[in-house]
C-alpha atoms as a PDB file:
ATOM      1  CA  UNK A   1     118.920 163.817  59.193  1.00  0.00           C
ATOM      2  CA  UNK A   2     122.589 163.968  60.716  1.00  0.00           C
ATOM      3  CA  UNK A   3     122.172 159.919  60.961  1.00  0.00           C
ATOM      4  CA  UNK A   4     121.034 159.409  57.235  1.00  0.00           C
ATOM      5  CA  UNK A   5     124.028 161.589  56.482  1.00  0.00           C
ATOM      6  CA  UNK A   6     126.269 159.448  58.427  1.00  0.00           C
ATOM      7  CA  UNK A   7     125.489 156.565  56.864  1.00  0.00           C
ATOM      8  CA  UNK A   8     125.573 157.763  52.982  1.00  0.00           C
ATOM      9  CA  UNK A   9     129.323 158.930  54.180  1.00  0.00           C
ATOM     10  CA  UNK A  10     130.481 156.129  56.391  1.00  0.00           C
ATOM     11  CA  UNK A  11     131.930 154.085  53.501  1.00  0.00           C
ATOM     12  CA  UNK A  12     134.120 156.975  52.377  1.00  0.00           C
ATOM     13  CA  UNK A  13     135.217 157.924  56.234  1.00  0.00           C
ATOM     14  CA  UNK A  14     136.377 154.333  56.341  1.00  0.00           C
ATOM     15  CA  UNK A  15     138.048 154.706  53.530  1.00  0.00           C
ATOM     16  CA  UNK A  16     139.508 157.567  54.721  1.00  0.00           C
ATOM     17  CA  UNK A  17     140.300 156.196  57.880  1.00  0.00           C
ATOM     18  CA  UNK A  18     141.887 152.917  56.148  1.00  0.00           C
ATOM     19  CA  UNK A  19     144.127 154.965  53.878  1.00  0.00           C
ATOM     20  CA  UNK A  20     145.512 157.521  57.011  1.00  0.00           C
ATOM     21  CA  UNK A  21     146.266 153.929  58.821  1.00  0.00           C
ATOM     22  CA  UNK A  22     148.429 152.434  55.730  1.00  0.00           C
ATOM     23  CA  UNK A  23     149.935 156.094  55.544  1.00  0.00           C
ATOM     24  CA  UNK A  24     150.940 156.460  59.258  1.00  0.00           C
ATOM     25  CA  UNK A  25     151.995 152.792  58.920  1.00  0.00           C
ATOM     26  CA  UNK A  26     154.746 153.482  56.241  1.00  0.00           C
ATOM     27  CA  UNK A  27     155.755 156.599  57.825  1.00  0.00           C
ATOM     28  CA  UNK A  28     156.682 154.260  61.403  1.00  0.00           C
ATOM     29  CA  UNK A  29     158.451 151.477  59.187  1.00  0.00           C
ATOM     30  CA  UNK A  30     160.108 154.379  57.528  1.00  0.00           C
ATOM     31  CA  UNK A  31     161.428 155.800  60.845  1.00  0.00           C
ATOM     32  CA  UNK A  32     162.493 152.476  62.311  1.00  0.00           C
ATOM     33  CA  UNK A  33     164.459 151.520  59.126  1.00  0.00           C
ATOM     34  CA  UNK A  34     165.946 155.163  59.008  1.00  0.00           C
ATOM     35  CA  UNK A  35     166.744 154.852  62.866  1.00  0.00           C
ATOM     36  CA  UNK A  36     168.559 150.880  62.934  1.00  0.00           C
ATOM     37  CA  UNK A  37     170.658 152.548  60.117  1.00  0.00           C
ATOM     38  CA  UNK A  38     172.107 155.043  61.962  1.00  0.00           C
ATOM     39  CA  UNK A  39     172.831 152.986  64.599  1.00  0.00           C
ATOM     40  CA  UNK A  40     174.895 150.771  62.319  1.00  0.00           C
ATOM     41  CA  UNK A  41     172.511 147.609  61.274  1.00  0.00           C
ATOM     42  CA  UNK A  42     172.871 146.223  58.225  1.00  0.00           C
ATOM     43  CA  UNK A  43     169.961 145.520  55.674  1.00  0.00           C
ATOM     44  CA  UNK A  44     169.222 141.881  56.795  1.00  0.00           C
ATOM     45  CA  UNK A  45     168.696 142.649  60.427  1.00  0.00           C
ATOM     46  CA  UNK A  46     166.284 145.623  59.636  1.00  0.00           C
ATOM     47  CA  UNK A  47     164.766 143.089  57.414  1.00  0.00           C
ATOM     48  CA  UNK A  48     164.333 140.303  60.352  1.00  0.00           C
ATOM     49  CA  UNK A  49     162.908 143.482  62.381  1.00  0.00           C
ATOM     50  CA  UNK A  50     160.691 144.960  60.683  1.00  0.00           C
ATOM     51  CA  UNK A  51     159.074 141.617  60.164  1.00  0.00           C
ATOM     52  CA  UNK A  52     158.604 141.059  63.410  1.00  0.00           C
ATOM     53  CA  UNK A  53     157.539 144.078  64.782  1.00  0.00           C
ATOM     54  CA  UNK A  54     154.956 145.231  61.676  1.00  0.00           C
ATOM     55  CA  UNK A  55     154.165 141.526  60.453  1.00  0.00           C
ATOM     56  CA  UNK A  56     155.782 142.030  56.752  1.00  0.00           C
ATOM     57  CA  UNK A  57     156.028 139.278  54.451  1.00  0.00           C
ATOM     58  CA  UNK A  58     160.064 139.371  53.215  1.00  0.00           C
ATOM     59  CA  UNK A  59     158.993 141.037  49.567  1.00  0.00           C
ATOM     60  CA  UNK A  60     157.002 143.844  51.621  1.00  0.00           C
ATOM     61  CA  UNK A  61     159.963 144.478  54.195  1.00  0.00           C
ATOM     62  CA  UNK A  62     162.517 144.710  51.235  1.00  0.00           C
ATOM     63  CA  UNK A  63     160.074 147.552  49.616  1.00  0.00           C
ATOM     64  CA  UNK A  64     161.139 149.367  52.938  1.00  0.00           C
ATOM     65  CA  UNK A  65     165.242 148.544  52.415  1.00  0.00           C
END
């Protein structure tokens, strides 16, 4: 029973699981932005950074600026 219930469920879990991914994602680009601006860099080396370091295409890292 418990592994007929698991697999009715399992596509929402993942879903679940994809979405608290993409959240805690955002929240660490968030903080790394936040955190090169206090020490002082500008928008275009936060840009080159976060590309680097999360993969972001140039539109998606300027979403974060």
């Amino acid at each position: 029973m418990c592994e007929a219930l698991m697999e009715i469920m399992e596509p929402q879990l993942m879903q679940r699981e994809k979405a608290g991914h993409r959240e805690g994602l955002k929240k660490g680009i968030q903080g790394t932005v936040d955190t090169l601006r206090k020490f002082g860099h500008d928008d275009s080396e936060i840009r080159v950074a976060i590309m680097n370091e999360y993969g972001l295409s140039i539109e998606d890292a300027e979403e974060y600026l």
